[in-house]
Protein backbone atom coordinates (compact mmCIF):
# COMPACT_ATOMS: atom_id res chain seq x y z
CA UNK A 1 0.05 12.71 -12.70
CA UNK A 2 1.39 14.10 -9.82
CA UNK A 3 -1.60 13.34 -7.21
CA UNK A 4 -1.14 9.71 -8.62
CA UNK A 5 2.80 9.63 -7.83
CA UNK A 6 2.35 11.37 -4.52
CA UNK A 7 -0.75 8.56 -3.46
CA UNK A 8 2.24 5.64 -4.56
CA UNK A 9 4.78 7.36 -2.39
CA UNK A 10 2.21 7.87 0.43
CA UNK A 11 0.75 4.36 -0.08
CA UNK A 12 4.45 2.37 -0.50
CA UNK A 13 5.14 4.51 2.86
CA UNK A 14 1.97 3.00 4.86
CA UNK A 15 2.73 -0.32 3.26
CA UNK A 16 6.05 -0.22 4.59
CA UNK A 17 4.90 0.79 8.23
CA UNK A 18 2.05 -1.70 8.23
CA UNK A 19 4.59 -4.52 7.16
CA UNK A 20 7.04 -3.96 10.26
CA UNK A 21 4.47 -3.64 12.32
CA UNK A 22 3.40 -7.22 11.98
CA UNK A 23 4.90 -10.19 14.22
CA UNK A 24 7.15 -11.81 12.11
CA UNK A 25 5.80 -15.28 14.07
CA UNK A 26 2.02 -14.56 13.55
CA UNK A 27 1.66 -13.73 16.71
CA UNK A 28 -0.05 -10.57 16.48
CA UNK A 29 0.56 -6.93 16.55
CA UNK A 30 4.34 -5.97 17.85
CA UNK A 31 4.32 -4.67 21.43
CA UNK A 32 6.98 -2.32 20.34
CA UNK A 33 4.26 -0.79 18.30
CA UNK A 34 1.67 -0.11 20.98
CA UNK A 35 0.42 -4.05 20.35
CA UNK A 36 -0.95 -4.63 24.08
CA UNK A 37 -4.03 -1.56 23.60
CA UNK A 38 -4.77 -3.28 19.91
CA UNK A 39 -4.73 -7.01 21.46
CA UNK A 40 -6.77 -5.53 24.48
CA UNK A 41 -9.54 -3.58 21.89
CA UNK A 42 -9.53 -6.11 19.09
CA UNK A 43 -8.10 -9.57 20.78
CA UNK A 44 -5.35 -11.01 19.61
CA UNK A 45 -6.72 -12.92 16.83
CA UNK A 46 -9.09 -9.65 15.70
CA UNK A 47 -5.72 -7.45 16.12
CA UNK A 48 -4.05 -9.57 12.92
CA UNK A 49 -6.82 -10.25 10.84
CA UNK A 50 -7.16 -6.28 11.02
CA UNK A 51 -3.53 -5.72 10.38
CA UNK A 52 -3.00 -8.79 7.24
CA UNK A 53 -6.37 -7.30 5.78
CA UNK A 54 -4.98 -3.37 5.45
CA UNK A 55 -1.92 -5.21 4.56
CA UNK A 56 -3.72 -6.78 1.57
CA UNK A 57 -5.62 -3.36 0.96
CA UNK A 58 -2.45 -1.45 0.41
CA UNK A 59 -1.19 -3.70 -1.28
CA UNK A 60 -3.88 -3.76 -3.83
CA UNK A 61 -4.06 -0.04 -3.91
CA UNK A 62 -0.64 0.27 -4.67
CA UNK A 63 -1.05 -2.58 -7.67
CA UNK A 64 -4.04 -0.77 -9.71
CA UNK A 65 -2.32 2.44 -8.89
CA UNK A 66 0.78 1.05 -10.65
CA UNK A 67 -0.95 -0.09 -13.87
CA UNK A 68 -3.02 3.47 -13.94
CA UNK A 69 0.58 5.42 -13.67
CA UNK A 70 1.79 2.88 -16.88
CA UNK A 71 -1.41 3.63 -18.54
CA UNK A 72 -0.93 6.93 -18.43
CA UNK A 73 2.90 7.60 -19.23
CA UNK A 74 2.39 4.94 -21.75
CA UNK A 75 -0.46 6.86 -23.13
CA UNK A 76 1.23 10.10 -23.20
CA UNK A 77 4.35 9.15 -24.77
CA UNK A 78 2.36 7.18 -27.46
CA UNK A 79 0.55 10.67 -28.34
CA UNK A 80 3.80 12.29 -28.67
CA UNK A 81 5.08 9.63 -31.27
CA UNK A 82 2.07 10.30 -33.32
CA UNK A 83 2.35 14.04 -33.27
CA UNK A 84 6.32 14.02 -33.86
CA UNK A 85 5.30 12.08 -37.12
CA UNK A 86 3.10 13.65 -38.83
């Protein structure tokens, strides 16, 4: 359970970074951010499809990783109820 909260943490972290990093116009990858080597290497058009699909990836991560930390607590504690009552 641990390893699952610490990939959360280090997942809402990245998710975070990945978010500012994005133009908030569309316009492609911040300049503050090192922007001009990723629009040079990928284009500017490449450089935010890259950026809005690991956006969507983390995302998505963080979502099933969510539901398998419920799972589990809820799991657990349901366990406990049964033992308590018999």
């Amino acid at each position: 359970m641990v390893i699952l909260t610490i990939l959360i943490a280090l997942i809402s972290f990245l998710l975070i970074a990945i978010i500012l990093i994005q133009n908030p116009k569309g316009g492609g990858v911040d300049s503050t951010f090192g922007g001009s080597q990723a629009n040079q290497l990928f284009g500017a058009a490449g450089s935010t499809e890259i950026v809005e699909k690991v956006t969507w990836g983390l995302a998505a991560a963080l979502f099933v990783l969510c539901i398998v930390a419920a799972l589990m607590v809820g799991g657990s504690s349901a366990g406990t109820e049964q033992l308590l009552t018999q």
